[in-house]
Every structure is written in structure tokens, then in C-alpha cells.
Protein backbone atom coordinates (compact mmCIF):
# COMPACT_ATOMS: atom_id res chain seq x y z
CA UNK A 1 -3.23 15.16 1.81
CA UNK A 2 -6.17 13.96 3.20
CA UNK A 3 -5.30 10.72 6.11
CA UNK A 4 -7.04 8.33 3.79
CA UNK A 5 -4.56 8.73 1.51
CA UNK A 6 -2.06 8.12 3.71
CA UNK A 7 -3.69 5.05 4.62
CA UNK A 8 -4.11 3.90 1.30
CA UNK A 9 -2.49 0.24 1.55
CA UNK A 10 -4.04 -0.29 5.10
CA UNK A 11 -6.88 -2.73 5.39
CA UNK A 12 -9.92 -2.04 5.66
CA UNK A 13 -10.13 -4.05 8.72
CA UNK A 14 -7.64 -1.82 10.69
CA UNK A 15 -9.40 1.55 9.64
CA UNK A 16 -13.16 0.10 10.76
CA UNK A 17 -10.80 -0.67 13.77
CA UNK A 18 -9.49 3.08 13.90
CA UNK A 19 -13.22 4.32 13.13
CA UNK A 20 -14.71 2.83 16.71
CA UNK A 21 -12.09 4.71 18.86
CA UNK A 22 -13.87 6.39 21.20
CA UNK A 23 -13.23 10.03 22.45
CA UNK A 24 -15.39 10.36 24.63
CA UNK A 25 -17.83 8.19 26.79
CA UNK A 26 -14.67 4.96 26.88
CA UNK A 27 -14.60 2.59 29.67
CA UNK A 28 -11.87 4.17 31.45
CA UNK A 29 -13.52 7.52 31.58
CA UNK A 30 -16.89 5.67 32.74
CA UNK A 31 -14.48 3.78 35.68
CA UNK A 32 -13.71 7.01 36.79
CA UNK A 33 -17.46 8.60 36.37
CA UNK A 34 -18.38 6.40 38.50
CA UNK A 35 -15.89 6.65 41.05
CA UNK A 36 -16.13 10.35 41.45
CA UNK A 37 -20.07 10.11 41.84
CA UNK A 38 -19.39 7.37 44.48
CA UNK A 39 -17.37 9.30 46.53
CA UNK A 40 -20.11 12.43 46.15
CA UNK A 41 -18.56 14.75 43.85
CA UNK A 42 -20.62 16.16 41.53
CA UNK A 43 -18.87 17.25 37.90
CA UNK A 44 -19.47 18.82 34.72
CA UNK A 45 -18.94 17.06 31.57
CA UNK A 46 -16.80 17.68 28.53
CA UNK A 47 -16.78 21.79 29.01
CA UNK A 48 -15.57 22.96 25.76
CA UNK A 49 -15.17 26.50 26.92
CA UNK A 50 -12.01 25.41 29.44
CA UNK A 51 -8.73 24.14 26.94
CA UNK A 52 -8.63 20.86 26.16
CA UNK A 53 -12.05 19.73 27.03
CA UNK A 54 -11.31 17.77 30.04
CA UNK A 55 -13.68 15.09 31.25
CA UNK A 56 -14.47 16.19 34.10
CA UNK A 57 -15.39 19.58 35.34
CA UNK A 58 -15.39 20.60 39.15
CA UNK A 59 -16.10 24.32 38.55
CA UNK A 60 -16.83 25.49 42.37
CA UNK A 61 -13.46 23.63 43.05
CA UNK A 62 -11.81 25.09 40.05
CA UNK A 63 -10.05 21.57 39.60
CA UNK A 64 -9.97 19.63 36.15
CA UNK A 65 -9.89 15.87 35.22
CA UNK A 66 -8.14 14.35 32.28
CA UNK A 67 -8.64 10.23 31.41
CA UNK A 68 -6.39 9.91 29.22
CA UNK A 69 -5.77 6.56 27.14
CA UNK A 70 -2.13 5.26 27.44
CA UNK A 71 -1.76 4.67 24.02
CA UNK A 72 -3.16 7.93 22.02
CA UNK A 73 -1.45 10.20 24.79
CA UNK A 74 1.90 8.51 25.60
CA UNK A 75 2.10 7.06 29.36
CA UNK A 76 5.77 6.55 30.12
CA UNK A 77 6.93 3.19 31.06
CA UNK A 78 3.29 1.57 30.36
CA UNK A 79 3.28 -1.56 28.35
CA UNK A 80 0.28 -0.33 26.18
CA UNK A 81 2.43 2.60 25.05
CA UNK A 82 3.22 1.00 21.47
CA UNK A 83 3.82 2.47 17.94
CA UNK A 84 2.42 0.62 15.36
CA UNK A 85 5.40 -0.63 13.20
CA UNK A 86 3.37 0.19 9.37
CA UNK A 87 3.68 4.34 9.18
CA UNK A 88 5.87 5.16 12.18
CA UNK A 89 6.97 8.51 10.66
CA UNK A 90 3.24 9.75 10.83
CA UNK A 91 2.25 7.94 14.24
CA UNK A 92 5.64 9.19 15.49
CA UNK A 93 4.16 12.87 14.83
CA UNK A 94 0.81 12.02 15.57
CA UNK A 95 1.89 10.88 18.99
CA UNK A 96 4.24 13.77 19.33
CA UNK A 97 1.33 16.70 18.77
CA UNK A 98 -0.79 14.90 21.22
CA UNK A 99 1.76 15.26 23.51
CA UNK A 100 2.50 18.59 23.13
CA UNK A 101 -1.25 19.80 22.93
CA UNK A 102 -1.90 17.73 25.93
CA UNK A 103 1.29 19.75 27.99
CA UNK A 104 -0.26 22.97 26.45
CA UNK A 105 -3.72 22.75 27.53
CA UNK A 106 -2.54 21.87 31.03
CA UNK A 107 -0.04 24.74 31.25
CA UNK A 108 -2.95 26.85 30.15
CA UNK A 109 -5.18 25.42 32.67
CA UNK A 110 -2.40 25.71 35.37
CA UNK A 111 -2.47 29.15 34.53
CA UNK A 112 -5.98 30.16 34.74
CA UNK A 113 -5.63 28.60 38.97
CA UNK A 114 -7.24 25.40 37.90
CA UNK A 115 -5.88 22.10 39.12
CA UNK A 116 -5.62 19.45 36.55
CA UNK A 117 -5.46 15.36 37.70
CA UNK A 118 -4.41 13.40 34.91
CA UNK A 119 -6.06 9.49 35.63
CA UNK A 120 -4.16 7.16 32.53
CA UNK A 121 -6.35 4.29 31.47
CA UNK A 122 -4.27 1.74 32.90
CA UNK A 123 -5.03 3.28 36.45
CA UNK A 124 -8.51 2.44 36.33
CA UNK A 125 -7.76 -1.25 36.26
CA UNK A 126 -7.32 -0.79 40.29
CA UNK A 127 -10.39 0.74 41.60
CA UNK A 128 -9.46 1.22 45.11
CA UNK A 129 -6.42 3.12 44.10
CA UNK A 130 -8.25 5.23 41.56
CA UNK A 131 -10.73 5.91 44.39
CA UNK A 132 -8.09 6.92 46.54
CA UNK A 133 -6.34 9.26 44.54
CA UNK A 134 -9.68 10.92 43.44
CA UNK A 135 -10.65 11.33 46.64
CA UNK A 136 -7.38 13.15 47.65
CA UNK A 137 -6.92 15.23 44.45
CA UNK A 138 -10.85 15.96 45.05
CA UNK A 139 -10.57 17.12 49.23
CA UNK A 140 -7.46 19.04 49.33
């Protein structure tokens, strides 16, 4: 069953809504872009080759960053961590797999001796903090 048809009594408001989520490129990721080239670290982006894409690739360092929206991938204890009331059954499991995949690709990471930061969207709302914790996730 196709998610469409899932969706089949949703507006079409909410799914043009859905349609301009962003994977990659969002402001968050930009926030922390930016930071990262601030403080003079250079990165790869989007490597497909490494598991689950990260945004930002420090090969020489071997270390890996993840921005990760609080919403889509389930921040604990953040207000922005909803679930829509309409369908909770499939954004229950939807929010479950990302989860999951998300603890997977990092053990798999972990395992190949790269160093994963995860950076949740609501972190970049307080750049010096951001820039702080780059910095020391970046030097050590």
C-alpha cells in the first residue's frame, strides 16, 4: 500500500506541507555549516559511501556529523518532539524505524573507529554553544 493511500482523507494542504520537508540543505544543518567553516574545519558533504549519510564528513579525522531534526528523529524531552494525533499507529512506526536506523548507522559507524556527534535542531538555536561543542568534538 502505497503512503498516499494511507493518506487518503488528509488534506491536501498537509501533504504540500509534508512535500517541502527538507532532507538535506535545512536551516539547522546550514547553522551548523557555517559554524564548522568558522571555526576552520573543512568537511565533506553528504558521503553516501559511510552508513547513514551523515552531513558532515571529516575524513582525515575519521569523525562524523549528524543534524538531526527533533521531530523526524525523536529528541527526548524536547518540546518539538510531537506525534501528530490523525494516524498515530503509522507515525508511531514511522518514528520508531527512524530511530532504530538512526542507532544502527551509528553503531555501524562506531564500529568502523569513526566518531559520530549528533547536533539536534533545537541546539542550533544557541550559536555559541553549538560553536563550542563543535569545536571540542572537532579538537580532541
Amino acid at each position: 500500500m502505497k503512503t498516499r493511500d494511507l493518506f487518503a482523507d488528509v488534506s491536501d494542504q498537509r501533504r504540500r506541507l509534508m512535500a517541502r520537508v527538507k532532507a538535506n540543505n535545512s536551516k539547522p544543518e546550514m547553522l551548523v555549516r557555517r559554524a564548522t567553516h568558522k571555526l576552520g574545519f573543512r568537511y565533506r558533504l553528504h558521503v553516501r559511501a559511510l552508513p547513514g549519510t551523515p552531513d558532515l564528513v571529516f575524513p582525515r579525522l575519521k569523525k562524523v556529523i549528524f543534524v538531526n531534526g527533533c521531530f523526524w528523529h525523536r529528541h527526548q524531552g524536547c518540546v518539538r518532539t510531537t506525534t501528530p494525533k490523525a494516524h498515530a499507529e503509522y507515525w508511531q512506526k514511522k518514528f520508531d524505524d527512524n530511530v532504530r536506523r538512526d542507532e544502527s548507522c551509528q553503531a555501524t559507524l562506531e564500529a568502523l573507529n569513526w566518531k559520530v556527534l549528533v547536533i539536534w535542531e533545537c541546539e542550533t538555536k544557541y550559536p555559541d554553544c553549538l560553536s563550542s561543542r563543535l569545536s571540542r568534538f572537532l579538537s580532541e
